[in-house]
Protein backbone atom coordinates (compact mmCIF):
# COMPACT_ATOMS: atom_id res chain seq x y z
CA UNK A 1 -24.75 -30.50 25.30
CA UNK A 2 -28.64 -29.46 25.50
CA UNK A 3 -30.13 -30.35 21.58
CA UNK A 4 -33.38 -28.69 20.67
CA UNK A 5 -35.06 -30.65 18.02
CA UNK A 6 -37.79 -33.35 17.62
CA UNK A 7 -37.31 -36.64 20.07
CA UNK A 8 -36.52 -38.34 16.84
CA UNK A 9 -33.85 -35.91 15.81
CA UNK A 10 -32.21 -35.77 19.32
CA UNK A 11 -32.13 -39.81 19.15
CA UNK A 12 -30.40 -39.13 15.91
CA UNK A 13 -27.77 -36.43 17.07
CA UNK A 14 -27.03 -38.29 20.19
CA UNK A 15 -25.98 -41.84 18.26
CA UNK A 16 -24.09 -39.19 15.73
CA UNK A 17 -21.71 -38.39 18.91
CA UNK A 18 -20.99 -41.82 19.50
CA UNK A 19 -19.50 -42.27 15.89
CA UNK A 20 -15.54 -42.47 16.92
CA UNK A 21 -13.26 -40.14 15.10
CA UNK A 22 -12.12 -41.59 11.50
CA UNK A 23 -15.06 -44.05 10.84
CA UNK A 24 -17.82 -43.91 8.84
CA UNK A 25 -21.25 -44.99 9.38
CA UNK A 26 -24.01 -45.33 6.77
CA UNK A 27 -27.60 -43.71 6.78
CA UNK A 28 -28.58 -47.19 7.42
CA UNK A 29 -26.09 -47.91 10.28
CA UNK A 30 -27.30 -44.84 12.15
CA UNK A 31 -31.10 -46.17 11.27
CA UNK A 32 -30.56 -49.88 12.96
CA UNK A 33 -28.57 -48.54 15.86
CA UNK A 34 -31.57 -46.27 17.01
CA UNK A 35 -33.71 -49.26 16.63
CA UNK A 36 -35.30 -47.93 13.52
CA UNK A 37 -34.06 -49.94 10.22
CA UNK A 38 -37.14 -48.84 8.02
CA UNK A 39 -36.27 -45.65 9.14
CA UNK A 40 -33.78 -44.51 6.91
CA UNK A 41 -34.69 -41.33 4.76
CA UNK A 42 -36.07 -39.94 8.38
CA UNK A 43 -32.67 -40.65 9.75
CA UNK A 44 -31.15 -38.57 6.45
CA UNK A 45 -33.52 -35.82 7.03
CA UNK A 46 -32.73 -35.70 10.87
CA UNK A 47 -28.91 -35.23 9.73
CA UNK A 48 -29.24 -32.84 6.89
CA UNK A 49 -31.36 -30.47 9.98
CA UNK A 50 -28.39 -31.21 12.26
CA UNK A 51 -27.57 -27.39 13.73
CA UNK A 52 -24.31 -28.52 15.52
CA UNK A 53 -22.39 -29.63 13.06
CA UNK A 54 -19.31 -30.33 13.15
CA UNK A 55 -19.56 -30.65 17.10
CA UNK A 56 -22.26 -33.44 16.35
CA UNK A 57 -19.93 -35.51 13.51
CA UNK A 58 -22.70 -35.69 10.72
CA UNK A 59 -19.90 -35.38 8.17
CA UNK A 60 -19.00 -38.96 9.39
CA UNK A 61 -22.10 -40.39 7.66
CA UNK A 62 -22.40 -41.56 4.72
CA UNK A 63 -24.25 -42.97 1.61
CA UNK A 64 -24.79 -47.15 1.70
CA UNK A 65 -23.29 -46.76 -2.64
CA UNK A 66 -19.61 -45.51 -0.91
CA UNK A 67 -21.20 -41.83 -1.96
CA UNK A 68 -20.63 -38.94 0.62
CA UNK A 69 -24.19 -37.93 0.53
CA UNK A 70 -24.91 -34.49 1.59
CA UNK A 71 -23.69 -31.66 4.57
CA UNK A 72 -25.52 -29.27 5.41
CA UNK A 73 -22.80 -27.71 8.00
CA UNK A 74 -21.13 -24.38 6.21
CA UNK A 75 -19.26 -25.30 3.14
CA UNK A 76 -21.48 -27.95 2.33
CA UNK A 77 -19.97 -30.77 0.62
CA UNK A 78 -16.40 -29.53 0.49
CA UNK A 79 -16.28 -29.56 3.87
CA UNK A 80 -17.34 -32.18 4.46
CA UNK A 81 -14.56 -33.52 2.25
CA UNK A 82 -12.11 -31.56 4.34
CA UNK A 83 -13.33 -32.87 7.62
CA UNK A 84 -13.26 -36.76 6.60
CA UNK A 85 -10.15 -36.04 5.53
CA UNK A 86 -8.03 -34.73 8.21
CA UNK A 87 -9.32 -37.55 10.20
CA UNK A 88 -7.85 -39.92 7.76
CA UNK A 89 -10.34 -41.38 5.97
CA UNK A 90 -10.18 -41.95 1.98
CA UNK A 91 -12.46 -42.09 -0.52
């Protein structure tokens, strides 16, 4: 998959792929595991501008409160919902 974005956002996207099926990382998670801790409201921006969702699994990131957060794939939240939850997580 070619992504078209900023370096930062590509860094983002490509760590987003990684994310197995049925688990969850935080905005946080995703932040440290690019090397970028203090990074974390970029890291939500470079998600929320994420143009392959669901192909790149953005919907499997969420808030560090247990709270979904945001999607901005079509359907927006709901769908997000849906997509977390045929993979079998819970919330």
């Amino acid at each position: 998959m070619v992504f078209n974005g900023t370096k930062f956002q590509i860094q983002v996207w490509k760590y987003l792929k990684k994310i197995p099926k049925g688990q969850t990382r935080t905005y946080l998670d995703v932040a440290k595991a690019i090397n970028r801790p203090k990074a974390v409201r970029a890291v939500a921006n470079a998600i929320g501008k994420n143009p392959y969702a669901p192909k790149v699994p953005c919907h499997r990131v969420i808030r560090s409160d247990g709270g979904l957060g945001g999607y901005s794939g079509p359907g927006g939240i709901k769908t997000k919902k849906k997509l977390l939850k045929m993979e079998g997580i819970l919330f």
